[in-house]
Protein backbone atom coordinates (compact mmCIF):
# COMPACT_ATOMS: atom_id res chain seq x y z
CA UNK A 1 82.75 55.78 128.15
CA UNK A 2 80.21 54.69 125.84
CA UNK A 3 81.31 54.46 122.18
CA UNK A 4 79.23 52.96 118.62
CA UNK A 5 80.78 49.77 117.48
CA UNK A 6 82.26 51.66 114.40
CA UNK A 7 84.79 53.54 116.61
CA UNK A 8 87.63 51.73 117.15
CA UNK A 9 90.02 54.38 118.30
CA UNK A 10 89.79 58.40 119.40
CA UNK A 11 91.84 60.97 118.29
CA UNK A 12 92.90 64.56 119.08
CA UNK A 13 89.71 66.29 120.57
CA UNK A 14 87.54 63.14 120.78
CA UNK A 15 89.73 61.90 122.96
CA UNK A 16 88.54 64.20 125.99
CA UNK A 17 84.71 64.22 124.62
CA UNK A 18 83.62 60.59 124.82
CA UNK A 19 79.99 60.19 126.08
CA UNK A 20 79.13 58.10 129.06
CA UNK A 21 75.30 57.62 130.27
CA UNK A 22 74.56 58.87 133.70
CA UNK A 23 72.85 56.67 136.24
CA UNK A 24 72.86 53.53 133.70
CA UNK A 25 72.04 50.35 133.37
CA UNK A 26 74.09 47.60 131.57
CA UNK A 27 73.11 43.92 130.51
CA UNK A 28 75.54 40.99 129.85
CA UNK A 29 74.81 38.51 127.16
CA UNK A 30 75.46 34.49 127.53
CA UNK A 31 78.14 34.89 125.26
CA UNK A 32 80.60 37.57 127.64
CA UNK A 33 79.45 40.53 125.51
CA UNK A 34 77.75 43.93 126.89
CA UNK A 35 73.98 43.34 125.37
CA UNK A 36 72.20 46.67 126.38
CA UNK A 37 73.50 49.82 127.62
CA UNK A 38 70.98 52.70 128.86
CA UNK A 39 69.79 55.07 131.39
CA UNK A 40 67.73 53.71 134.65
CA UNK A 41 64.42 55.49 132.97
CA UNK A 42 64.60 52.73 130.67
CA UNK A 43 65.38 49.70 133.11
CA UNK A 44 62.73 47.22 133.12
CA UNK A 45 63.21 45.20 136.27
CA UNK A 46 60.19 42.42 135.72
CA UNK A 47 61.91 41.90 132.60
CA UNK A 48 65.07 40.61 134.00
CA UNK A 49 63.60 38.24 136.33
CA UNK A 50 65.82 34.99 136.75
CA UNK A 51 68.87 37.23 136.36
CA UNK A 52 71.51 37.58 138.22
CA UNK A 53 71.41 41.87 139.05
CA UNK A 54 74.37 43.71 139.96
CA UNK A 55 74.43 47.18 142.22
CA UNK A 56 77.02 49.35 141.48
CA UNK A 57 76.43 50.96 144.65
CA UNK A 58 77.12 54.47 143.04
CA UNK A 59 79.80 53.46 141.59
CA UNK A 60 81.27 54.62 137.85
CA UNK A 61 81.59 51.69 135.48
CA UNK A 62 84.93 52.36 133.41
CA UNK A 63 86.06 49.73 130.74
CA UNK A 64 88.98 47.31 131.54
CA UNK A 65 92.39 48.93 131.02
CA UNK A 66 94.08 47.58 127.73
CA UNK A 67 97.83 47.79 128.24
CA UNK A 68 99.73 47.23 125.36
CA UNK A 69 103.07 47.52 126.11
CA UNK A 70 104.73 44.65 128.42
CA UNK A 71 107.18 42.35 129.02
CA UNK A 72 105.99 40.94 132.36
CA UNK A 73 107.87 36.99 130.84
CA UNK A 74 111.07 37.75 133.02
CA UNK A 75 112.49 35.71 135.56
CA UNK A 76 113.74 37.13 139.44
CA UNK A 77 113.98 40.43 139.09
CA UNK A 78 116.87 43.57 139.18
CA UNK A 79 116.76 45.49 142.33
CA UNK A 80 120.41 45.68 142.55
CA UNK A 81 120.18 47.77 139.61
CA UNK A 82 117.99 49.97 141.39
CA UNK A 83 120.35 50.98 143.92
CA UNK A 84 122.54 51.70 140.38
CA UNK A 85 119.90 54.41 139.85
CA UNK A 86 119.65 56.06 142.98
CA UNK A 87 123.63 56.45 143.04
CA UNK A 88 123.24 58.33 139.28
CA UNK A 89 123.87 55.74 137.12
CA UNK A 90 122.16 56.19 133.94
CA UNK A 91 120.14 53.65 131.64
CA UNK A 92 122.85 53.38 128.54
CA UNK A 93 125.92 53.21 131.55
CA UNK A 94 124.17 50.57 133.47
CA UNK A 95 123.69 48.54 130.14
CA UNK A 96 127.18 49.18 129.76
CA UNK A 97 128.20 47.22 132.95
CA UNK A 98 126.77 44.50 131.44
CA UNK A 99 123.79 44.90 133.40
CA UNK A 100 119.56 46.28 131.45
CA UNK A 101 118.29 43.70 129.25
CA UNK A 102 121.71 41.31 129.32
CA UNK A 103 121.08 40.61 133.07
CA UNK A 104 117.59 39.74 132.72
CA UNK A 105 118.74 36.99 129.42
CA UNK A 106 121.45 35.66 131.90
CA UNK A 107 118.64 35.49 134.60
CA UNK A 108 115.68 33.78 132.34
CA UNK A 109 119.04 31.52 130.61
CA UNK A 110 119.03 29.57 133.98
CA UNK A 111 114.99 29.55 134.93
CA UNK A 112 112.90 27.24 133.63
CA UNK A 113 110.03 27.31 131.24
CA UNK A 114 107.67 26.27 134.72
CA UNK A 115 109.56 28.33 137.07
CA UNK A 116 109.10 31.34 134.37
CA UNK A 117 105.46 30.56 133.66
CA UNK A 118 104.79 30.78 137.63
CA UNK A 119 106.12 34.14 138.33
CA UNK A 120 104.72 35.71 134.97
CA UNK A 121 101.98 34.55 135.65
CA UNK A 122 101.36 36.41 139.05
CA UNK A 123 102.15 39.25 137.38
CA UNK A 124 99.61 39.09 134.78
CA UNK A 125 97.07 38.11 137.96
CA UNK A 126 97.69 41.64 139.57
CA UNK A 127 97.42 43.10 136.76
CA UNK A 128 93.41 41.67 135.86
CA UNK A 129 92.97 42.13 139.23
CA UNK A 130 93.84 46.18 139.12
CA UNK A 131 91.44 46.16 135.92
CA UNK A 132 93.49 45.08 133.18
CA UNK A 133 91.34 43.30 130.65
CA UNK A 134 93.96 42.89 127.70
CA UNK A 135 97.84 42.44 127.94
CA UNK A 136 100.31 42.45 124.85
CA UNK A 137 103.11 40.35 126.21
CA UNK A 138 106.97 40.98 124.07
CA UNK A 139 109.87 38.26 124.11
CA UNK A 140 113.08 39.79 124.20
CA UNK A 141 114.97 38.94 127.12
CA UNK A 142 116.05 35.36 125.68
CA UNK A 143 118.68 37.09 122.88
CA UNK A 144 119.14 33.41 121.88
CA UNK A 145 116.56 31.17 119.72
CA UNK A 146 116.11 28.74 122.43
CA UNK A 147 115.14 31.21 125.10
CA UNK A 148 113.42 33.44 122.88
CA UNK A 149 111.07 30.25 122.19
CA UNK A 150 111.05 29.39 125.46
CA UNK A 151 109.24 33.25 126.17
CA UNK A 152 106.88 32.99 123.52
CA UNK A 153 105.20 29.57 124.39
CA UNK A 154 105.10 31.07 128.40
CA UNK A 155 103.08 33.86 127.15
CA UNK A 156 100.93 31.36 124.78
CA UNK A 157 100.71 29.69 128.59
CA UNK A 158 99.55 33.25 129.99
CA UNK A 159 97.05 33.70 127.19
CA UNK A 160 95.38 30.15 127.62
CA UNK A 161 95.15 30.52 131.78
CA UNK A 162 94.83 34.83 132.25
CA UNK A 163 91.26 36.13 131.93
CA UNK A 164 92.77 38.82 129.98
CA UNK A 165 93.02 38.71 126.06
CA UNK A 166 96.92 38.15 125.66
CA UNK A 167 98.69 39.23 122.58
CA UNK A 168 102.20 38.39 121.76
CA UNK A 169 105.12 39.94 120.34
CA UNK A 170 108.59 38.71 119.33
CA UNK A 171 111.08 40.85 120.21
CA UNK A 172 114.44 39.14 119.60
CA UNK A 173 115.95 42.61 118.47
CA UNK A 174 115.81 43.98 122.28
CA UNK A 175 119.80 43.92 122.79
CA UNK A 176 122.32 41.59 121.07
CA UNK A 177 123.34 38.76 122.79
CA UNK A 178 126.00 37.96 124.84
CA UNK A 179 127.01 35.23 122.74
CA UNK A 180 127.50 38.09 119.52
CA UNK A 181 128.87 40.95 121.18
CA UNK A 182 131.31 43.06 119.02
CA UNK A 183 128.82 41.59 116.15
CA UNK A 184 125.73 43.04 115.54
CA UNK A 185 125.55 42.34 112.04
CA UNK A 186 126.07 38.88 112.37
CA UNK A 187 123.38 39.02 115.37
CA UNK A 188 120.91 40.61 113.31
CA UNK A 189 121.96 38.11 110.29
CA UNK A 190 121.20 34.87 112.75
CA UNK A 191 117.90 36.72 114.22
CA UNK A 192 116.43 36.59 110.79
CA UNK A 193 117.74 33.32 109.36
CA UNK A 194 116.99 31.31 112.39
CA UNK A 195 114.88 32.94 115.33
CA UNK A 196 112.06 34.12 112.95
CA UNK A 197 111.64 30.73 110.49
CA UNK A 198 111.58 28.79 114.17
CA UNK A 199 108.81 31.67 115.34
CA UNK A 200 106.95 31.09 112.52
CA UNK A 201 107.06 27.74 112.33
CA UNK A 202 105.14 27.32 115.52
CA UNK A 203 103.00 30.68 115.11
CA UNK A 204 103.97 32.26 118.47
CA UNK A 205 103.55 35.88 117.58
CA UNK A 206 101.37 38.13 115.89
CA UNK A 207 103.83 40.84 116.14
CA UNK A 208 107.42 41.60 116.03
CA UNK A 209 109.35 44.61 117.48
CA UNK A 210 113.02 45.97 117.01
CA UNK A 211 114.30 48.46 119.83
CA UNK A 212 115.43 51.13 116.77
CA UNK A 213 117.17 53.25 119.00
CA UNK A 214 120.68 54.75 119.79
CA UNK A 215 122.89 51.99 120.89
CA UNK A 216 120.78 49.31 119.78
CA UNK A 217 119.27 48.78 116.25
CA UNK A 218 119.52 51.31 113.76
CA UNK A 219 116.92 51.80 111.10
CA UNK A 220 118.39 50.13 108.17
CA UNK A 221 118.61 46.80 110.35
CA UNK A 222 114.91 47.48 111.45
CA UNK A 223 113.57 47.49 108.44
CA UNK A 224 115.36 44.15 107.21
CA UNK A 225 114.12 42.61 110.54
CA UNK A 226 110.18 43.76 109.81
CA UNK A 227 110.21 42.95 106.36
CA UNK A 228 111.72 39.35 106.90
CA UNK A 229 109.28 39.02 110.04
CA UNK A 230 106.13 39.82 107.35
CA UNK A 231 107.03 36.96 105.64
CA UNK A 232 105.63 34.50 108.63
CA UNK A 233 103.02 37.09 109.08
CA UNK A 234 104.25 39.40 112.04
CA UNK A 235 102.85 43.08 112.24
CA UNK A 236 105.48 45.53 113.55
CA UNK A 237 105.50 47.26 116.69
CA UNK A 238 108.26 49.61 117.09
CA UNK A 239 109.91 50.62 120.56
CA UNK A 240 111.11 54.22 118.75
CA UNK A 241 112.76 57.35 120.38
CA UNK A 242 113.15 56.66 123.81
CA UNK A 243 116.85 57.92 123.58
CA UNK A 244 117.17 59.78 120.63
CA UNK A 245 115.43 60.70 117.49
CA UNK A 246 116.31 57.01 116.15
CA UNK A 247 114.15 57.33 113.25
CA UNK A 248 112.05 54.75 114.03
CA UNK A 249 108.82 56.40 114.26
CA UNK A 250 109.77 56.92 110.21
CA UNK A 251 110.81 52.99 109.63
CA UNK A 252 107.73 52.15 111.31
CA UNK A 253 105.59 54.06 109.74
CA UNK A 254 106.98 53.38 106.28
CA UNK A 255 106.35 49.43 107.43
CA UNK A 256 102.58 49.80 108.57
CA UNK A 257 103.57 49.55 112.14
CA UNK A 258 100.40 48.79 114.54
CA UNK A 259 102.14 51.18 116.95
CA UNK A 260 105.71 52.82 117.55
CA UNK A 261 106.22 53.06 121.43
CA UNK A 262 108.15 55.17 123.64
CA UNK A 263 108.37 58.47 121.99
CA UNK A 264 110.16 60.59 124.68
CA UNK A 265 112.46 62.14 122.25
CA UNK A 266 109.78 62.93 119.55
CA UNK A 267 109.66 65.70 117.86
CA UNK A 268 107.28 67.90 115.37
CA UNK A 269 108.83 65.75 112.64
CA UNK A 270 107.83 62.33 113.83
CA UNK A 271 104.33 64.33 114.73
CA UNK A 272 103.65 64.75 110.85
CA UNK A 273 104.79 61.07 110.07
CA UNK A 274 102.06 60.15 112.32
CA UNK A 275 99.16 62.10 111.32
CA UNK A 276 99.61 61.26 108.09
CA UNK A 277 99.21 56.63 109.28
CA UNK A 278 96.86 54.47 111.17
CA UNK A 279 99.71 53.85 113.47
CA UNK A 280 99.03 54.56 117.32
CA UNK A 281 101.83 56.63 118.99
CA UNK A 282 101.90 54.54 122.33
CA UNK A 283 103.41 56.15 125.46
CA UNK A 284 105.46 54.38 128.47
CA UNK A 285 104.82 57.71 131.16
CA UNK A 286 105.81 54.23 134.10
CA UNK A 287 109.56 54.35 132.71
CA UNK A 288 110.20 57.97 132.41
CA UNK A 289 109.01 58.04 136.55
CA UNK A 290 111.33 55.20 137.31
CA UNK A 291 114.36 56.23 135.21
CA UNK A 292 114.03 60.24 135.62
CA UNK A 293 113.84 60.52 131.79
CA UNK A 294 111.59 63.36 130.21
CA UNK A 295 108.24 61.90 129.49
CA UNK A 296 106.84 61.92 126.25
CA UNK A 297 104.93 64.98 124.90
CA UNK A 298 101.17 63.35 125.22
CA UNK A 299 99.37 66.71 125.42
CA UNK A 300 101.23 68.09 122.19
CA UNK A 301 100.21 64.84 120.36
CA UNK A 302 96.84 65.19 121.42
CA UNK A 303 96.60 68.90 119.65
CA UNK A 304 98.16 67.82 117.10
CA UNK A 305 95.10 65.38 116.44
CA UNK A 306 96.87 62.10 117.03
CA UNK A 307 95.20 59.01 118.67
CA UNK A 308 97.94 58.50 121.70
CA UNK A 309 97.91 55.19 123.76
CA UNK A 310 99.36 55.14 127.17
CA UNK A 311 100.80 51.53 128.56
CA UNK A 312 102.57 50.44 131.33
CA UNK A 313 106.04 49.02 130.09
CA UNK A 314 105.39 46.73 132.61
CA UNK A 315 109.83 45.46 133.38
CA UNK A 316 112.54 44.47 135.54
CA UNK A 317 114.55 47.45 134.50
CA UNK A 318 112.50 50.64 133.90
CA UNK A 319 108.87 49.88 134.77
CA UNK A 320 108.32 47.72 137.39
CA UNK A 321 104.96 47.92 138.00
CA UNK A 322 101.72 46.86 135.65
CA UNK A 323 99.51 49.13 137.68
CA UNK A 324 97.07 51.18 134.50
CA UNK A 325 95.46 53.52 137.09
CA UNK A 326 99.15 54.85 138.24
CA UNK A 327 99.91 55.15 134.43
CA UNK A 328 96.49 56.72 134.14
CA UNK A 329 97.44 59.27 136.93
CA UNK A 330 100.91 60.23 135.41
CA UNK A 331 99.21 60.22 132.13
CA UNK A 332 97.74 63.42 133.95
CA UNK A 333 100.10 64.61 136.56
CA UNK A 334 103.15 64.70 134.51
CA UNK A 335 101.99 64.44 130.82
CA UNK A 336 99.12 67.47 131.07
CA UNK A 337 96.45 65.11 129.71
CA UNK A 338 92.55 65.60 131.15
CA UNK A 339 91.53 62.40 133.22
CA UNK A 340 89.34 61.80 130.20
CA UNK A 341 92.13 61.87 127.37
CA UNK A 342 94.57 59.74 129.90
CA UNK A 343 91.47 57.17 130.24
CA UNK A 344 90.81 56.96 126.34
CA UNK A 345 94.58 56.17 126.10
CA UNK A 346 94.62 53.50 128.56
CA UNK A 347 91.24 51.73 127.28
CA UNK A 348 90.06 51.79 123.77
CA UNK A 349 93.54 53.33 122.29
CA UNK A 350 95.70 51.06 124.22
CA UNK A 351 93.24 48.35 122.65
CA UNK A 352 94.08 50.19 119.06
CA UNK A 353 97.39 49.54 119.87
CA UNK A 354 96.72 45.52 120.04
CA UNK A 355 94.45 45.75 117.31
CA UNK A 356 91.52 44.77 119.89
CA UNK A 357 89.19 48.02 119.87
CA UNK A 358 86.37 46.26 117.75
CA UNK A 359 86.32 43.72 120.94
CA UNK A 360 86.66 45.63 124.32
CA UNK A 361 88.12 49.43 125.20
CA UNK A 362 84.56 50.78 125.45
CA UNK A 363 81.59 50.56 127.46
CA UNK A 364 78.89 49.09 124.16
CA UNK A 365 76.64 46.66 123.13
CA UNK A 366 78.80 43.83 121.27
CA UNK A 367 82.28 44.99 122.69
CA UNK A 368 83.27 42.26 125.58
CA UNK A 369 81.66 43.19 128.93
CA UNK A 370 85.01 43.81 130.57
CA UNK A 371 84.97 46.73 132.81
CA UNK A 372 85.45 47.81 136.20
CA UNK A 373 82.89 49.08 139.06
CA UNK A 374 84.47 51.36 141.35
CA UNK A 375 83.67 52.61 144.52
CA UNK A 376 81.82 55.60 145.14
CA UNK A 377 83.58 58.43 143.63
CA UNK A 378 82.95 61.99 142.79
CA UNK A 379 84.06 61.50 139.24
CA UNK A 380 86.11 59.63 137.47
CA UNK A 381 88.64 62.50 137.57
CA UNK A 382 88.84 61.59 141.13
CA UNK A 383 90.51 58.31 140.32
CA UNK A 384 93.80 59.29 138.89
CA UNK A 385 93.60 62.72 141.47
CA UNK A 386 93.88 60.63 144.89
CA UNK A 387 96.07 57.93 142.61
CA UNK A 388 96.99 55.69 145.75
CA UNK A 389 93.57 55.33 147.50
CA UNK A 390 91.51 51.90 146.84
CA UNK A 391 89.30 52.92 144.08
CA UNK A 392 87.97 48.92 142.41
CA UNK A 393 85.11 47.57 143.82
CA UNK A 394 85.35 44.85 141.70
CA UNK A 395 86.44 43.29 138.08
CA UNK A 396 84.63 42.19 135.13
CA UNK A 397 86.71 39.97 132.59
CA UNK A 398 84.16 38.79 129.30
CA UNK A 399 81.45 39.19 131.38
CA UNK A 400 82.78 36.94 134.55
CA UNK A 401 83.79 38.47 137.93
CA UNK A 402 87.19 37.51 138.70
């Protein structure tokens, strides 16, 4: 998927027509960046003497994934709550129990910042190694200023020692603590007077989310939470609509989100709201497998002209994987977009989503030579078609191998 420097993000009918060069050649610069892309009738072999030169083998090179919905900074993990799902409980009555996001804040309460940094950061190692060249990484299972502090500067960890460009989010409006139950207001109150001046004050995040959704957050206390958060400089990102029409697409929208996320409940109303923004609609297709919840309508977004990201949601609780080529494949099986659309949405729109698309999501000279060389493969649609098989024969990260 070859794209000029200019695009930074595909929409509606691009998204299945990107162009690619057949039987290519592509060199890396000094500095990480793709130099040169072009077809083998134009390679010049004596000129690349004292080069290092890489055979694909017949392989397709495909850029780096660009996942922009995670929150891999959690500690253990909550396989007793999967047995919860396979007996019928749902995702509100498990939360409920006191189990969801409150189990995973009493879980990362008692781990420390070390222990946490260890096991995030194997997750963020499988996921470069399954072709994931960029990561946003959200707080939100701290619910306390401490803890939510203590998230932020393990992702800043993640971001100094992954290969993958790391961006961060505060969440801090995932769930209200445990310490404010029965008192949301006063939650919300304490999120803004405390947790986002001590944020800011160390310039953990670029971006700050609110779960505006039924049960959680509602739209009026979104809104105060983005507009104090733009104070200290932090874009929103919106999880929006994975429950209900929350009206957070709307609130986001009306705030300049980057993206609004989720989306399985949206309708031809939050459709409009979006064609009329810059914001990227950014779809979580790993949680709707997990939980059994509809998944969100991709291929009507698509039609409608809309630039739709696809991420992995990468969880304890409802996505529990950080694998882009299975989110690529459901992207396809169980959303109705081509293999081309689904790959846009996982590469340079999931990059969109991170504000990153000038720097990698594309196969082109000055974008960062991140990218993956599969094995031999009929096509690319083959990839997400036979979704378990090995398919990476290796991993490019700004130009290095990993």
């Amino acid at each position: 998927m070859t794209l000029p420097a200019e695009v930074r993000r595909l929409a509606g009918a691009d998204m299945d027509a990107a162009p690619s060069v057949a039987d290519a050649w592509l060199r890396v610069g000094p500095d990480g960046l793709i130099a040169a892309v072009g077809p083998m009738s134009s390679f010049n072999a004596s000129a690349q003497a004292g080069h290092e030169i890489v055979d694909a083998r017949g392989g397709f090179v495909l850029p780096a994934f660009a996942d922009s919905h995670t929150h891999i900074v959690y500690a253990g993990s909550r396989d007793g709550e999967f047995l919860d799902k396979i007996r019928g409980l749902s995702y509100e009555e498990i939360a409920r129990r006191g189990g969801g996001i409150l189990n995973s804040a009493d879980r990362l309460h008692a781990t420390s910042e070390d222990e946490l940094f260890r096991q995030a950061m194997r997750r963020a190692d499988m996921m470069t190694a399954k072709g994931t060249g960029a990561i946003e990484i959200k707080s939100g299972y701290g619910l306390n200023t401490a803890d939510e502090l203590k998230m932020l500067r393990v992702a800043a960890r993640i971001r100094e020692a992954s290969p993958a460009r790391v961006r961060i989010t505060f969440l801090g409006a995932h769930a209200v603590g445990r310490a404010y139950a029965g008192r949301q207001a006063d939650y919300v109150d304490m999120l803004i007077s405390e947790m986002l001046p001590a944020v800011g004050a160390e310039g953990l995040a670029e971006y700050v989310d609110v779960f505006c959704d039924k049960g959680f957050f509602t739209v009026d206390e979104t809104a105060r939470i983005l507009d104090a958060a733009a104070r200290y400089g932090m874009r929103p990102k919106i999880h929006a609509n994975e429950l209900d029409c929350s009206g957070g697409v709307q609130v986001g929208v009306s705030r300049n989100a980057v993206s609004v996320d989720h989306l399985e409940r949206m309708g031809a109303d939050e459709i409009e709201v979006l064609r009329t923004s810059r914001t990227i609609p950014t779809m979580l297709p790993g949680a709707s497998f997990f939980l059994g919840m509809p998944y969100a309508p991709a291929r009507q977004a698509v039609d409608s002209g809309l630039p739709v990201a696809l991420a992995s949601d990468y969880n304890p609780g409802s996505s529990p994987s950080g694998d882009m080529r299975m989110v690529w494949a459901l992207g396809c099986i169980k959303m109705k977009l081509t293999p081309m659309e689904a790959l846009a949405a996982a590469t340079v729109n999931g990059a969109a989503a991170m504000e990153l698309s000038g720097e990698l999501g594309a196969i082109s000279p000055g974008r960062a030579a991140s990218f993956i060389i599969t094995l031999p493969v009929p096509s690319p649609a083959f990839i997400p078609y036979e979704y378990t098989s090995p398919w990476i024969q290796s991993v490019y990260l700004d130009g290095r191998k990993i």
